[in-house]
PDB file of N, CA and C in Angstrom:
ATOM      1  N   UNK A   1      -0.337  -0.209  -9.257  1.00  0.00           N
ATOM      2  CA  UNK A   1      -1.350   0.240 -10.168  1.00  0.00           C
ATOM      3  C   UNK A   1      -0.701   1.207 -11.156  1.00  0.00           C
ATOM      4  N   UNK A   2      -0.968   0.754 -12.241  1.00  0.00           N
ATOM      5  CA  UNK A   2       0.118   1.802 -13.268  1.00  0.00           C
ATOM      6  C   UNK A   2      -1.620   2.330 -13.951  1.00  0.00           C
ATOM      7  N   UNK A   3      -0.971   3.936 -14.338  1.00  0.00           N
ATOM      8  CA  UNK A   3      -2.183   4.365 -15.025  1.00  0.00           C
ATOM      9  C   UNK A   3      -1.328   4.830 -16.411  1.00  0.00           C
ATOM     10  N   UNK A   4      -2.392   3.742 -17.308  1.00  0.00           N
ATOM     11  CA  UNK A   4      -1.778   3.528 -18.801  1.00  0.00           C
ATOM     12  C   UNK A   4      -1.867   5.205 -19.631  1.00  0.00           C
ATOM     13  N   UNK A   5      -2.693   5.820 -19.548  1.00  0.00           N
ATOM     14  CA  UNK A   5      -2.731   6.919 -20.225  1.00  0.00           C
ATOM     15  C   UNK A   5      -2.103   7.835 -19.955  1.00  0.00           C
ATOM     16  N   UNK A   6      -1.595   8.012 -18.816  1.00  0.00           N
ATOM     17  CA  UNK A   6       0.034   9.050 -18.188  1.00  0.00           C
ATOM     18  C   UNK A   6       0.996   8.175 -18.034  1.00  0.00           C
ATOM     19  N   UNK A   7       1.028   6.660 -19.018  1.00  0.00           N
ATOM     20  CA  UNK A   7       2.078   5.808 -19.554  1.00  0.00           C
ATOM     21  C   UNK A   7       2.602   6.575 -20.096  1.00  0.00           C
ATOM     22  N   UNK A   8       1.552   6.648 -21.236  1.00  0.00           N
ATOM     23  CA  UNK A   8       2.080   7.069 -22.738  1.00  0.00           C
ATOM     24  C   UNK A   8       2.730   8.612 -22.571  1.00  0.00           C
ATOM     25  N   UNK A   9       2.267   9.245 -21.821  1.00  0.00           N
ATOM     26  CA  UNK A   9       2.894  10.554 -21.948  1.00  0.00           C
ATOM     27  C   UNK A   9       4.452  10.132 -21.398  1.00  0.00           C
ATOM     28  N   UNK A  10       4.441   9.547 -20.545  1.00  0.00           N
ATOM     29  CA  UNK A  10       5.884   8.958 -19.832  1.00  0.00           C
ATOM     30  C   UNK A  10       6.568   8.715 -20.883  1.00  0.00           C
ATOM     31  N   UNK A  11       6.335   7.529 -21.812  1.00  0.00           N
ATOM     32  CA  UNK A  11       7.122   6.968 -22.899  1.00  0.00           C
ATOM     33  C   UNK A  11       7.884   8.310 -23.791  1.00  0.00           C
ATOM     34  N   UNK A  12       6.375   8.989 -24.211  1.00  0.00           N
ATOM     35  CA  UNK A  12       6.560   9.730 -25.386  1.00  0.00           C
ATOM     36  C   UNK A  12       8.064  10.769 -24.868  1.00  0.00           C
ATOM     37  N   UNK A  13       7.443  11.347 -23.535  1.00  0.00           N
ATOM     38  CA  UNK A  13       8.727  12.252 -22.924  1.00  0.00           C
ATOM     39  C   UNK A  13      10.271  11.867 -22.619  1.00  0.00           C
ATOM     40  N   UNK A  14      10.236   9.902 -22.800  1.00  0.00           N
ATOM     41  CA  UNK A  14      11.972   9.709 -22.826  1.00  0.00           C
ATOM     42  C   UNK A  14      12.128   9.231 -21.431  1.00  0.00           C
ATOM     43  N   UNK A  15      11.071   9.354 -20.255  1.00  0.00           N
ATOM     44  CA  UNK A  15      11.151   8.967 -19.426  1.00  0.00           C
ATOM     45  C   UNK A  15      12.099   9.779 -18.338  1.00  0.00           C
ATOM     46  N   UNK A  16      12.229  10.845 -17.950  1.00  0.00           N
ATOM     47  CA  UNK A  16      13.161  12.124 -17.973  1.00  0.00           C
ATOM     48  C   UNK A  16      12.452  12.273 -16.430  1.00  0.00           C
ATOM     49  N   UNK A  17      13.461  12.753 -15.483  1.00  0.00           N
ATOM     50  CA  UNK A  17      13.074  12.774 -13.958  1.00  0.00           C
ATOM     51  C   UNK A  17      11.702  13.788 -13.880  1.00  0.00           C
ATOM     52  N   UNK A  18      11.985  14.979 -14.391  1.00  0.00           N
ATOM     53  CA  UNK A  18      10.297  15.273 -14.496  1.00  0.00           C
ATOM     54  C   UNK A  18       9.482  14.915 -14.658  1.00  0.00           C
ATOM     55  N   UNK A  19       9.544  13.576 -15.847  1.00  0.00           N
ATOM     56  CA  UNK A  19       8.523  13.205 -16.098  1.00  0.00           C
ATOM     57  C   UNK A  19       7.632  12.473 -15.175  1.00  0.00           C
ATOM     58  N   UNK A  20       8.579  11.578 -14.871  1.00  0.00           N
ATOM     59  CA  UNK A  20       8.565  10.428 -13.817  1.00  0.00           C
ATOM     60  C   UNK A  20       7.730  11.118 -12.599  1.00  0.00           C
ATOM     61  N   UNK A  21       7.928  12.585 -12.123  1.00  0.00           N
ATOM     62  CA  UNK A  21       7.975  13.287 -11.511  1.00  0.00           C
ATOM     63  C   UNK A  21       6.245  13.811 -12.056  1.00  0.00           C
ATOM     64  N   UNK A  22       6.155  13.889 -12.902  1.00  0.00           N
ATOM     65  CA  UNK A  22       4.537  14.236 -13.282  1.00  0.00           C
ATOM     66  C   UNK A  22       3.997  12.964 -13.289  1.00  0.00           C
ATOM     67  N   UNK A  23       4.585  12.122 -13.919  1.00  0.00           N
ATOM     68  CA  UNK A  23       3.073  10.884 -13.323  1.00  0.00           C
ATOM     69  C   UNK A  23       2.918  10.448 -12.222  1.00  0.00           C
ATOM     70  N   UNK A  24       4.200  10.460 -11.451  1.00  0.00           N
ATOM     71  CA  UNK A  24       3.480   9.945  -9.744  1.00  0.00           C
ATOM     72  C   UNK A  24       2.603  10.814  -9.427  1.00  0.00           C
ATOM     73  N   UNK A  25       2.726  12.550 -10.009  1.00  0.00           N
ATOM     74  CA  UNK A  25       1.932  13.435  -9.581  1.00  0.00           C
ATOM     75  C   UNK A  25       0.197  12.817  -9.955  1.00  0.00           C
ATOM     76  N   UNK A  26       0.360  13.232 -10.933  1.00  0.00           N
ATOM     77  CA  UNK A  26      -0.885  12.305 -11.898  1.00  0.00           C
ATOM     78  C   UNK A  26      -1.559  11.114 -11.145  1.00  0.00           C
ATOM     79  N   UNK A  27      -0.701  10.140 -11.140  1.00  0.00           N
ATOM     80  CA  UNK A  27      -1.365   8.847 -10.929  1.00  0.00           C
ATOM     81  C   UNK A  27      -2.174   9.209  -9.650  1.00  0.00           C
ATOM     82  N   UNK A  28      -1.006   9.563  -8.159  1.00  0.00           N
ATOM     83  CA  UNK A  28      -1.503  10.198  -7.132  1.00  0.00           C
ATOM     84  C   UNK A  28      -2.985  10.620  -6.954  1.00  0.00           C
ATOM     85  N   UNK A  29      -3.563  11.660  -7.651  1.00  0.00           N
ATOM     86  CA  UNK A  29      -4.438  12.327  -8.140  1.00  0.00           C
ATOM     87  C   UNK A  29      -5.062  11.505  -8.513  1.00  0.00           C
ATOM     88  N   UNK A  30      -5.057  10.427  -9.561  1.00  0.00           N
ATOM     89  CA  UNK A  30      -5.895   9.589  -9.975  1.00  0.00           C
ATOM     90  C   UNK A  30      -6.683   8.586  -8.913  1.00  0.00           C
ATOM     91  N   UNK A  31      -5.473   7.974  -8.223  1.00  0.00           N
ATOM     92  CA  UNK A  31      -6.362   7.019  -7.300  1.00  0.00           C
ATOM     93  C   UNK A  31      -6.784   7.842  -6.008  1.00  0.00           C
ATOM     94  N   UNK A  32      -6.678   9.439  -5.578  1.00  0.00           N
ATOM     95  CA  UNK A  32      -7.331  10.158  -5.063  1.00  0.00           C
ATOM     96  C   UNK A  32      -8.756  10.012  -5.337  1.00  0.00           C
ATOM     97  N   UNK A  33      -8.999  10.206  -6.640  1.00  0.00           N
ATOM     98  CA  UNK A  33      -9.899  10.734  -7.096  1.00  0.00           C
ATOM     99  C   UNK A  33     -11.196   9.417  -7.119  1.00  0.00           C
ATOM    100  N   UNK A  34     -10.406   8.491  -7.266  1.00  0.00           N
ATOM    101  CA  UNK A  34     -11.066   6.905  -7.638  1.00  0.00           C
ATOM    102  C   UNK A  34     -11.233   6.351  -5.983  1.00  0.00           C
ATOM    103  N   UNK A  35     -10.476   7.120  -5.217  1.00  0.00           N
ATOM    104  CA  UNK A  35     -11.140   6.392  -3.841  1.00  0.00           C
ATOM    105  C   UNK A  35     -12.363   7.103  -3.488  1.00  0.00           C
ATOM    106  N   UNK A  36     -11.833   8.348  -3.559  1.00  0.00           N
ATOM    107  CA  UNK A  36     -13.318   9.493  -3.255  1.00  0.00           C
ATOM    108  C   UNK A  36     -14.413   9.159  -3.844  1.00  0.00           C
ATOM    109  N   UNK A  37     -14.517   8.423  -5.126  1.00  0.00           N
ATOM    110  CA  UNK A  37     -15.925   8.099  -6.046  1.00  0.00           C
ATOM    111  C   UNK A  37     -16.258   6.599  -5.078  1.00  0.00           C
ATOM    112  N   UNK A  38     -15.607   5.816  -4.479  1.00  0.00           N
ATOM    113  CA  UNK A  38     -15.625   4.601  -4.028  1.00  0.00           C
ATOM    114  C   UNK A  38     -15.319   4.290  -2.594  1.00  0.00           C
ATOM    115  N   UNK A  39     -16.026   4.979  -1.597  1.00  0.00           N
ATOM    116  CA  UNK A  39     -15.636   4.854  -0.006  1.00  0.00           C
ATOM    117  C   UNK A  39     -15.647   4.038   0.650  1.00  0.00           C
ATOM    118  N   UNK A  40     -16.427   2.614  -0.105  1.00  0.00           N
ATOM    119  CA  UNK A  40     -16.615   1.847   0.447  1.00  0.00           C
ATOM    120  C   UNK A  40     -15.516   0.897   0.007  1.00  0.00           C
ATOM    121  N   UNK A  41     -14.786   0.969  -1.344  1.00  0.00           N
ATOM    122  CA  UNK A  41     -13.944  -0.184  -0.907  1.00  0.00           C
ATOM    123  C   UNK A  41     -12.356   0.484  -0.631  1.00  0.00           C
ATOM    124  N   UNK A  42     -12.422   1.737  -0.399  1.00  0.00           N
ATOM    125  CA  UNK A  42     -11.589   2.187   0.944  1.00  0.00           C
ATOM    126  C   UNK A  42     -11.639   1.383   2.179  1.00  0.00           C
ATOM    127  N   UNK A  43     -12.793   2.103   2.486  1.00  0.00           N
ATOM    128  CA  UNK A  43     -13.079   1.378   4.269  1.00  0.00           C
ATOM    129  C   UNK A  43     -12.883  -0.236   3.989  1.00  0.00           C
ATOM    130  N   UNK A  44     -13.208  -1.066   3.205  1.00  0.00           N
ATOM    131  CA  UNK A  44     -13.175  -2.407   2.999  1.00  0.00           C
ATOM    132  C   UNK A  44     -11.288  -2.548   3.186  1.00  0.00           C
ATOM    133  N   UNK A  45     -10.458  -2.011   2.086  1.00  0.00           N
ATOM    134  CA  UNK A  45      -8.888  -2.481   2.299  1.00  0.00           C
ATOM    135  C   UNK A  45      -8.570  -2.054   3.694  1.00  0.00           C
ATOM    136  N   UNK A  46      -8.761  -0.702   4.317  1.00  0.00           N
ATOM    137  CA  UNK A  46      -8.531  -0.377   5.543  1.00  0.00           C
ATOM    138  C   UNK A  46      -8.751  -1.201   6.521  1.00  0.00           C
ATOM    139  N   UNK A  47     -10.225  -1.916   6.562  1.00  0.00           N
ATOM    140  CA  UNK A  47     -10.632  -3.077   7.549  1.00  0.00           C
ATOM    141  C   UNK A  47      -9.739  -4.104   7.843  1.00  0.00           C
ATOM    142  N   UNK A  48      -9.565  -4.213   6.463  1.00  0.00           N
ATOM    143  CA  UNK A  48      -8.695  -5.741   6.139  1.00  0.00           C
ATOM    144  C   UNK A  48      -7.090  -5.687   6.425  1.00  0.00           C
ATOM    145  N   UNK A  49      -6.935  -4.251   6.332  1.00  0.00           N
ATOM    146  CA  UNK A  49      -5.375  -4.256   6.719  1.00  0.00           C
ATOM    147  C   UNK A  49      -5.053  -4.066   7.954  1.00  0.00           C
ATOM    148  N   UNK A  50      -6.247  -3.021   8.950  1.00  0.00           N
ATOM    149  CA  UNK A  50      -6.077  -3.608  10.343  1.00  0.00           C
ATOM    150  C   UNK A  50      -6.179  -4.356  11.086  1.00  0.00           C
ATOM    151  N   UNK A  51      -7.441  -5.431  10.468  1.00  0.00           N
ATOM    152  CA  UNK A  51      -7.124  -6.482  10.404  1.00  0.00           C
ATOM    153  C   UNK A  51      -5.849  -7.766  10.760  1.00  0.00           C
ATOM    154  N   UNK A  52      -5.326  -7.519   9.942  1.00  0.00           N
ATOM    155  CA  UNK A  52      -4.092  -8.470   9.844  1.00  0.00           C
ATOM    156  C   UNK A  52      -2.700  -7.765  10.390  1.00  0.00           C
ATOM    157  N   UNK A  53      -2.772  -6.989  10.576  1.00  0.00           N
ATOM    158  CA  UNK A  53      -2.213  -5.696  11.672  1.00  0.00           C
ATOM    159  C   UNK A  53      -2.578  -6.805  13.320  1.00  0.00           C
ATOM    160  N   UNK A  54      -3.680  -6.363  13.915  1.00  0.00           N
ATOM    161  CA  UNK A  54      -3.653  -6.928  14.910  1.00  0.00           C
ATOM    162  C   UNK A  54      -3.828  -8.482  14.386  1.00  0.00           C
ATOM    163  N   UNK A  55      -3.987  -9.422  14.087  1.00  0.00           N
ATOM    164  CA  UNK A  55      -3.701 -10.824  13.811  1.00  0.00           C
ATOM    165  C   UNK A  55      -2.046 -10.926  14.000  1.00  0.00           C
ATOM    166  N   UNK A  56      -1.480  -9.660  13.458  1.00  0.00           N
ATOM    167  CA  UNK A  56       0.159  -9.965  13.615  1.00  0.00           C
ATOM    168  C   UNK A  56       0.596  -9.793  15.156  1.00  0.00           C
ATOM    169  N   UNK A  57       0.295  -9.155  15.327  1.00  0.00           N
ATOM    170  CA  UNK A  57       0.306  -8.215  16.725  1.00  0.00           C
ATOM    171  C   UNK A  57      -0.035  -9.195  17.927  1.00  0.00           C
ATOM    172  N   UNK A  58      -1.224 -10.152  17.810  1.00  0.00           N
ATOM    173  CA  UNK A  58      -1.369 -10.961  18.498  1.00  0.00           C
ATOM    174  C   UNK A  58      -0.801 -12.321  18.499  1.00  0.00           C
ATOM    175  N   UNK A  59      -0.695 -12.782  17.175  1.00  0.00           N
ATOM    176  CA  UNK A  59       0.401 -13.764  16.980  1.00  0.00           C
ATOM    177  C   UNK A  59       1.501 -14.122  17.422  1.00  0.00           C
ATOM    178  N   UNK A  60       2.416 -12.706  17.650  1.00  0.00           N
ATOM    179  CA  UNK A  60       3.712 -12.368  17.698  1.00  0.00           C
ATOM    180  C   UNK A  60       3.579 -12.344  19.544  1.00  0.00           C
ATOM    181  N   UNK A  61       2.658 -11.915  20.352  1.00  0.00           N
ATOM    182  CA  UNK A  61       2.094 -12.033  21.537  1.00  0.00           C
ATOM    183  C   UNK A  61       2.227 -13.304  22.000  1.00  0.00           C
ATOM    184  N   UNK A  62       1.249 -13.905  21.282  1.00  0.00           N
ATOM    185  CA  UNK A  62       1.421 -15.725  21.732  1.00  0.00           C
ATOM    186  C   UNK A  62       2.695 -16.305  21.604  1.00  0.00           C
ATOM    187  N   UNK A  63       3.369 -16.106  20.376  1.00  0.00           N
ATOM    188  CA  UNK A  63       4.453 -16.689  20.359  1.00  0.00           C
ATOM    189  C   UNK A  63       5.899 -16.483  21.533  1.00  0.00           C
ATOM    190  N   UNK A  64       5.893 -15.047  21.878  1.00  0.00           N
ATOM    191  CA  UNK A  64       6.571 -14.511  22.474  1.00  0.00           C
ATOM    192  C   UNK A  64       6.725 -15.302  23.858  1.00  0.00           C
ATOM    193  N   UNK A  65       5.024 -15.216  24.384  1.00  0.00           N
ATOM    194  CA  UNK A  65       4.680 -15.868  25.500  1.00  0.00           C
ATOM    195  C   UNK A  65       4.378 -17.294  25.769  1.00  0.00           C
ATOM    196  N   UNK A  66       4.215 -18.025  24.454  1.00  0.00           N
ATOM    197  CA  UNK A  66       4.716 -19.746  24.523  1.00  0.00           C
ATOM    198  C   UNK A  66       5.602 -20.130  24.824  1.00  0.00           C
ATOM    199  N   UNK A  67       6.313 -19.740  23.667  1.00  0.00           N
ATOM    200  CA  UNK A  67       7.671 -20.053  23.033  1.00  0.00           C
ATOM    201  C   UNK A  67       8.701 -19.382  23.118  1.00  0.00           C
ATOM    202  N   UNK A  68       9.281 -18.436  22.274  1.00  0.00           N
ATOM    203  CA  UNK A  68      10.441 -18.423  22.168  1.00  0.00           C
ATOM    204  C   UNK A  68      10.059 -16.604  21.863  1.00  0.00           C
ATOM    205  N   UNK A  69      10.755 -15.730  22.729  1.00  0.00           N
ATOM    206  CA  UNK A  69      10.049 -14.251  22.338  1.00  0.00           C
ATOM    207  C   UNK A  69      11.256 -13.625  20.801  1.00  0.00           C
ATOM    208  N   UNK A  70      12.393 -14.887  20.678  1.00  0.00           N
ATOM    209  CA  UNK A  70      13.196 -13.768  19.465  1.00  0.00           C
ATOM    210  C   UNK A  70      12.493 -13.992  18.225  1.00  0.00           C
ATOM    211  N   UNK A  71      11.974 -15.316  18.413  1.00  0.00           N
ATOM    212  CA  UNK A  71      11.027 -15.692  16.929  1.00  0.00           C
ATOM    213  C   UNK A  71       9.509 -14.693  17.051  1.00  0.00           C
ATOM    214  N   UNK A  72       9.162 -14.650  18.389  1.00  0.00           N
ATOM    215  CA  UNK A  72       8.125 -13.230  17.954  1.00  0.00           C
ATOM    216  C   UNK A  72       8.712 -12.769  17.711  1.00  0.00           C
ATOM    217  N   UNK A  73       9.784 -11.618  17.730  1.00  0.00           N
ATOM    218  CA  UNK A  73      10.195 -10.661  17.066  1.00  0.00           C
ATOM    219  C   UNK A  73      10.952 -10.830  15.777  1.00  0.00           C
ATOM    220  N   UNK A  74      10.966 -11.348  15.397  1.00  0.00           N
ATOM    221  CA  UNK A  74      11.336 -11.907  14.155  1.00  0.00           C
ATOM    222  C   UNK A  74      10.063 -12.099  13.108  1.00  0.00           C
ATOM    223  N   UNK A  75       8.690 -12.656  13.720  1.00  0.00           N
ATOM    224  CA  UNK A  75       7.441 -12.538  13.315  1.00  0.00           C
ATOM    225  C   UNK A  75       6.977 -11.271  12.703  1.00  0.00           C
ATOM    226  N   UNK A  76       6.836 -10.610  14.081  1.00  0.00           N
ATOM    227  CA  UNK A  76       6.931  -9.745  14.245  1.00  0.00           C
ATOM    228  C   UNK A  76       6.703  -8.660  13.004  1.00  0.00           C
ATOM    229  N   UNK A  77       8.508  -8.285  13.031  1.00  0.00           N
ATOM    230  CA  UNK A  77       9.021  -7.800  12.042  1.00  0.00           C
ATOM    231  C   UNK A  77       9.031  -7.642  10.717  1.00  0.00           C
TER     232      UNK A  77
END
């Protein structure tokens, strides 16, 4: 997620380790600020990523215990 308006300050500054250094600050802050207005599609990516978290987790389980356990861990991984 790039935030275009602490682009431009990026550009204008030459792109200089501070700078770089103030917009992660910035951006940071930004999608802080944009989850806090929006909790719900927080909790929604969170769902979905533990989600597929345990889908891996169990996958890598079956496989281990079918088949072959280096290709779970290789899954896995």
């Amino acid at each position: 997620m790039f935030v275009e308006h602490e682009l431009v300050a990026l550009r204008q500054s030459g792109y200089r380790p501070a700078a770089w250094a103030r917009y992660v600050r910035r951006a940071f802050a930004f999608a802080c600020e944009q989850a806090l207005a929006n909790p719900g599609a927080v909790r929604s990516i969170l769902f979905v990523g533990l989600l597929l978290f345990v889908a891996t987790v169990v996958g890598s389980l079956a496989l281990g215990l079918k088949l072959d356990p280096a290709l779970a861990r290789r899954v896995f991984l």
